[in-house]
C-alpha atoms as a PDB file:
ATOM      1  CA  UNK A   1       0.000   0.000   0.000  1.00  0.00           C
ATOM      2  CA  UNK A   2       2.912   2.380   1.026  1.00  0.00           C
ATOM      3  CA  UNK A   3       4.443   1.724  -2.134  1.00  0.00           C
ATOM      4  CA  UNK A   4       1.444   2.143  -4.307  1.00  0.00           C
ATOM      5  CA  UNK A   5       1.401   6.025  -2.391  1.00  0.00           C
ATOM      6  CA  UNK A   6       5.141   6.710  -3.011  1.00  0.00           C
ATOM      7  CA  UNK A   7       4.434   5.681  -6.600  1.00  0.00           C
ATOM      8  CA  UNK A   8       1.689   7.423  -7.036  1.00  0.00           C
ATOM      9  CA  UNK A   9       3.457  11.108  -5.513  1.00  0.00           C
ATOM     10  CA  UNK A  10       6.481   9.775  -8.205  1.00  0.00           C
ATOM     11  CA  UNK A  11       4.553   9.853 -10.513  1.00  0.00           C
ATOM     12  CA  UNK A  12       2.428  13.581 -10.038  1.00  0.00           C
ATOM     13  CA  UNK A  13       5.772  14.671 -10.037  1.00  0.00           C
ATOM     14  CA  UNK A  14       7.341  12.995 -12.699  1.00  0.00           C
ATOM     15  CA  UNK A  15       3.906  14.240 -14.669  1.00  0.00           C
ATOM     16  CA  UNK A  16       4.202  17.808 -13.709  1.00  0.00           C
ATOM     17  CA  UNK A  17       8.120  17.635 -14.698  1.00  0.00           C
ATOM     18  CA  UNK A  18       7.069  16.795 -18.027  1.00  0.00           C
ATOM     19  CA  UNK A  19       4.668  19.168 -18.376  1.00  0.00           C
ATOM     20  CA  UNK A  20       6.852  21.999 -17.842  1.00  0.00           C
ATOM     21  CA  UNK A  21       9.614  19.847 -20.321  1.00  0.00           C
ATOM     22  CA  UNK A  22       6.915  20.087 -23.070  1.00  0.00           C
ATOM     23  CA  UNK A  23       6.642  23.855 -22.013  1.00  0.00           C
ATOM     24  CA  UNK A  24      10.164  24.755 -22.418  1.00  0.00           C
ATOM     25  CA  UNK A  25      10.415  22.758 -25.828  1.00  0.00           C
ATOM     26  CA  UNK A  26       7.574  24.850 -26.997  1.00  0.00           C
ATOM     27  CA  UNK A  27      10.337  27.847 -26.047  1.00  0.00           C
ATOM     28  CA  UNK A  28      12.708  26.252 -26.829  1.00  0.00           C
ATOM     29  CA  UNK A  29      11.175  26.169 -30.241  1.00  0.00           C
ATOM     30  CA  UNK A  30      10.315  29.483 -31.113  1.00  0.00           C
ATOM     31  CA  UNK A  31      13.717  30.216 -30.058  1.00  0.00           C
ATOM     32  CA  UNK A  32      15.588  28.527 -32.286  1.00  0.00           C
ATOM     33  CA  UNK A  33      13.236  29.444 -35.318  1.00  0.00           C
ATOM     34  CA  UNK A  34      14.240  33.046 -34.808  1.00  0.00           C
ATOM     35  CA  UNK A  35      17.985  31.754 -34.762  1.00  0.00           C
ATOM     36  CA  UNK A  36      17.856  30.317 -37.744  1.00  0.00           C
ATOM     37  CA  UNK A  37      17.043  33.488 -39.639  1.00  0.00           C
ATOM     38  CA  UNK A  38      19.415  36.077 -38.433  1.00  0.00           C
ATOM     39  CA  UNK A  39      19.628  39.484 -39.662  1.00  0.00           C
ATOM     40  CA  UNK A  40      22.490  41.240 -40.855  1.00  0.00           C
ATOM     41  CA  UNK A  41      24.803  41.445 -37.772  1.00  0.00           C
ATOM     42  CA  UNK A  42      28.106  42.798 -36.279  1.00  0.00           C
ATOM     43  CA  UNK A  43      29.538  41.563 -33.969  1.00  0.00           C
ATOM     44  CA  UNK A  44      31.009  43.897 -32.012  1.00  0.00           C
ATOM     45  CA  UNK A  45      29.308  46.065 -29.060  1.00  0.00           C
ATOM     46  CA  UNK A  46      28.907  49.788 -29.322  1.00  0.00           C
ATOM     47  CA  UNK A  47      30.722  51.939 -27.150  1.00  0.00           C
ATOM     48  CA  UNK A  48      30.383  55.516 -26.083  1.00  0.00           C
ATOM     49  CA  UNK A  49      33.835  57.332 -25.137  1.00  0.00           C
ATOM     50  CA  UNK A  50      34.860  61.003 -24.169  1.00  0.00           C
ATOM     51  CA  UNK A  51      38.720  61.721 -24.181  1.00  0.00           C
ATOM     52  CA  UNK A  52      41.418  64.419 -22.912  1.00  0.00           C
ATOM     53  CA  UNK A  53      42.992  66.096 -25.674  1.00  0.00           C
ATOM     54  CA  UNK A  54      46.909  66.202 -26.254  1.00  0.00           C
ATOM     55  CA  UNK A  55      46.921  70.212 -25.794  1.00  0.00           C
ATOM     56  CA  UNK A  56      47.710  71.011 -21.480  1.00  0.00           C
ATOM     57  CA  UNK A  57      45.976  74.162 -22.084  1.00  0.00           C
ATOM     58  CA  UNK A  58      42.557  72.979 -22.943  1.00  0.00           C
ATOM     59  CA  UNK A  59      39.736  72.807 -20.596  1.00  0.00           C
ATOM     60  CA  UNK A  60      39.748  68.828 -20.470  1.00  0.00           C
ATOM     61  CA  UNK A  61      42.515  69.035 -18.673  1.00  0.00           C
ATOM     62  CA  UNK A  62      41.653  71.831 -16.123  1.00  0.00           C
ATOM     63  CA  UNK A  63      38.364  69.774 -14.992  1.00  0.00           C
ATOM     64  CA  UNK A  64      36.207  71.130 -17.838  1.00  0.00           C
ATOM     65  CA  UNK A  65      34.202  68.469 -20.121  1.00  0.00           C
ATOM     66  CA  UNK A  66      35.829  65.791 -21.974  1.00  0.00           C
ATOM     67  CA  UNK A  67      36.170  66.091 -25.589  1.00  0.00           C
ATOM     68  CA  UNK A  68      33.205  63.674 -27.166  1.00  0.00           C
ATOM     69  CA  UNK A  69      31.160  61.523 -27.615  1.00  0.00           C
ATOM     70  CA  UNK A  70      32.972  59.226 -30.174  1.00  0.00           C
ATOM     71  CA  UNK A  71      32.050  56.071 -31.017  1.00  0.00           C
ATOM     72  CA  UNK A  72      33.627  52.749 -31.698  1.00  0.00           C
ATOM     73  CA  UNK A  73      32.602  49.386 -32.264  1.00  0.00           C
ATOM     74  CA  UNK A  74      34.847  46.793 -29.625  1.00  0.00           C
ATOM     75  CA  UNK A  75      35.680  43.373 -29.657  1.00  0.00           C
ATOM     76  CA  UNK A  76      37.262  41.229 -27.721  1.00  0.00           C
ATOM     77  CA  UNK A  77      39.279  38.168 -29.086  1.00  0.00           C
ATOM     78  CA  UNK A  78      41.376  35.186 -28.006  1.00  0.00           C
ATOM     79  CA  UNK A  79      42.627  38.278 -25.362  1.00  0.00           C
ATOM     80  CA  UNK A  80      42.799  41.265 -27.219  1.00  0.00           C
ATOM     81  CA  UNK A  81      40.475  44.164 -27.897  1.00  0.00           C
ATOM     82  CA  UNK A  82      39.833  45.903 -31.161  1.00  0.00           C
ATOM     83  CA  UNK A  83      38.167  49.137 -31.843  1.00  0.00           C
ATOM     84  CA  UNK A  84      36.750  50.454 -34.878  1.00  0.00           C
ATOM     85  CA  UNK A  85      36.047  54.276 -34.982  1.00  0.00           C
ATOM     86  CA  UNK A  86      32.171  54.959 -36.136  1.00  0.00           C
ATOM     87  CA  UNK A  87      31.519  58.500 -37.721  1.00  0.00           C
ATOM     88  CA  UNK A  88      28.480  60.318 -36.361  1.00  0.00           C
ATOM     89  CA  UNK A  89      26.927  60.094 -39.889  1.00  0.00           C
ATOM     90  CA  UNK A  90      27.380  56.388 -40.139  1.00  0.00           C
ATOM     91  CA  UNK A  91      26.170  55.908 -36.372  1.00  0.00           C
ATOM     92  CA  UNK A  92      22.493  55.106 -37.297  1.00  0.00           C
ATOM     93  CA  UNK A  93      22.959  52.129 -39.242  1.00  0.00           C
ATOM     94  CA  UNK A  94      26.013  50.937 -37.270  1.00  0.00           C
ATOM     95  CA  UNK A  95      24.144  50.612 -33.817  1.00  0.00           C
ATOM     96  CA  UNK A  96      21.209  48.698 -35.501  1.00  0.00           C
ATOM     97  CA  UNK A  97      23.767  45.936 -36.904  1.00  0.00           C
ATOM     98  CA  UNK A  98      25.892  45.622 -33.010  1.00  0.00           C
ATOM     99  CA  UNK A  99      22.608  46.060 -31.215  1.00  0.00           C
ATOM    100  CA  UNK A 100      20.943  43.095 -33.443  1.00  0.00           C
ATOM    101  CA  UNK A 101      23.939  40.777 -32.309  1.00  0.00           C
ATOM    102  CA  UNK A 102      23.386  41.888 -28.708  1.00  0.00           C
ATOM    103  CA  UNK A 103      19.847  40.505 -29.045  1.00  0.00           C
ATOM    104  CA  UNK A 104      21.455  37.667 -31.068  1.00  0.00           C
ATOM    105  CA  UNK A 105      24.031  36.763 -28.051  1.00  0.00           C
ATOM    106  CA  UNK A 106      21.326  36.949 -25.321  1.00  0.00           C
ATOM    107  CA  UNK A 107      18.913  34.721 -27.322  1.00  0.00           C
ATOM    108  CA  UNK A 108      21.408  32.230 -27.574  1.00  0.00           C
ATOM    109  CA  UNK A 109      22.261  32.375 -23.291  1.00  0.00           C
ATOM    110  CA  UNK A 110      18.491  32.047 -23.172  1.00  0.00           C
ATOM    111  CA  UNK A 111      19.020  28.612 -25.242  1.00  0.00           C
ATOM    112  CA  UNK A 112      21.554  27.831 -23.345  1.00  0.00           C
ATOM    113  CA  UNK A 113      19.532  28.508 -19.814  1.00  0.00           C
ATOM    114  CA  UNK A 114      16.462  26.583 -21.120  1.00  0.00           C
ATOM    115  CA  UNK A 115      18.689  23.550 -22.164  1.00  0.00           C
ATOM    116  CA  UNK A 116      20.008  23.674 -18.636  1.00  0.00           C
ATOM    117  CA  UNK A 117      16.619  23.382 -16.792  1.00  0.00           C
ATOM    118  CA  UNK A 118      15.129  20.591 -19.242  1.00  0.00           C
ATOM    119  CA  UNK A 119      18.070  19.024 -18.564  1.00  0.00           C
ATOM    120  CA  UNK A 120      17.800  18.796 -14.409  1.00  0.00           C
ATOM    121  CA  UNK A 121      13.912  18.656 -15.098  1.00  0.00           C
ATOM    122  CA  UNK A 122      15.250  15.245 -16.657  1.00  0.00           C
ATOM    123  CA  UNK A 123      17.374  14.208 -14.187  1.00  0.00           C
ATOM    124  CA  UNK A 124      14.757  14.953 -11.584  1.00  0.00           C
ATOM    125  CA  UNK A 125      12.900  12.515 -13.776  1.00  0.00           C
ATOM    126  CA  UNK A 126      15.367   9.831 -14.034  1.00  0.00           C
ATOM    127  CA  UNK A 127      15.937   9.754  -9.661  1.00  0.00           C
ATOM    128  CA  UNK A 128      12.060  10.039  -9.630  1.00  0.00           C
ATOM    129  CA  UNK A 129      11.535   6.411 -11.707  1.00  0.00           C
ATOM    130  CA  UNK A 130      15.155   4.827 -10.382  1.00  0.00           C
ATOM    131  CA  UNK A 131      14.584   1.793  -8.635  1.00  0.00           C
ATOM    132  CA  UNK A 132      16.994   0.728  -5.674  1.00  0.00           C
ATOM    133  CA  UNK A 133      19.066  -2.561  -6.195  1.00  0.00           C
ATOM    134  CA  UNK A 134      17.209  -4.127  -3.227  1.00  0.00           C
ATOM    135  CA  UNK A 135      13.369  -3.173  -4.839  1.00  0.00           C
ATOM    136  CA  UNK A 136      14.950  -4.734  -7.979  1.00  0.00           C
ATOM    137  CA  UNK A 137      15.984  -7.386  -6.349  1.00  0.00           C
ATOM    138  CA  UNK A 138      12.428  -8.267  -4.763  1.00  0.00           C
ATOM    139  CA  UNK A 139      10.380  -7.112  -8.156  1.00  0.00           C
ATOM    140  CA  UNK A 140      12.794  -9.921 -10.460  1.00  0.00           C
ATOM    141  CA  UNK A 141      12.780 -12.585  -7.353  1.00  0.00           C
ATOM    142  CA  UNK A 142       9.636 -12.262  -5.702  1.00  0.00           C
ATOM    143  CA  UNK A 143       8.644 -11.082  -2.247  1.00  0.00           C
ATOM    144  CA  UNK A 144       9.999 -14.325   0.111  1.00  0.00           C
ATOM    145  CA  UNK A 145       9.153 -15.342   3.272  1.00  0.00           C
ATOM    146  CA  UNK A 146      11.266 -15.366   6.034  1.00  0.00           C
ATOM    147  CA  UNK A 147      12.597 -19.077   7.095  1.00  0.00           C
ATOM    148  CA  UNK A 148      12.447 -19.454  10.650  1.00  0.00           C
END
């Protein structure tokens, strides 16, 4: 009887694990769709940056503003950073390409985050339906009685 309970709880859970499994593939899904079709991307992120002049005289370097903004696209690779200068007039069309590989990159750590919890939803699954050597043991040989 206790066993028939235990079984039965195993299995509302087990249920409700792959409910939310079907859930997340559904995401999961949708997800991966809109991967497949990219737009035109950079990748690099876009970057904002006031500088100090070379001249001693200037105001930058008496406390006054900074000379800026100026804009750059920046990567980082295998340990070192580029940066590409973007001209105001170009700006526009720039930030739509680095901000469309920003959505790009956090899509994919969304992938990766719902791959991850179907995953232990899985494993929960797996501990959920394991039977212990001993329970094996009885369920292949049969429930005997004790000799006295």
């Amino acid at each position: 009887m206790l066993d028939n309970i235990k079984h039965k709880v195993n299995m509302e859970s087990i249920s409700r694990a792959r409910k939310r499994i079907r859930e997340l593939q559904k995401e999961r899904f949708k997800l991966e769709l809109s991967l497949l079709r990219p737009l035109a991307m950079a990748p690099y992120s876009l970057i904002k940056a006031y500088w100090r002049c070379g001249k001693k005289t200037c105001r930058c370097h008496k406390g006054g503003p900074l000379h800026g903004p100026y804009y750059y696209l920046t990567q980082h690779r295998e340990g070192k950073t580029s940066n590409i200068y973007i001209p105001k007039k170009k700006l526009s069309k720039i930030s739509i390409l680095a901000e469309r590989y920003k959505e790009y990159e956090t899509s994919l750590t969304k992938l990766r985050n719902l791959n991850k919890e179907i995953l232990t939803l899985l494993k929960t699954i797996e501990k959920k339906a394991f039977v212990p050597p001993s329970k094996l043991k009885e369920k292949i040989n049969g429930k005997r009685k004790k000799k006295c």
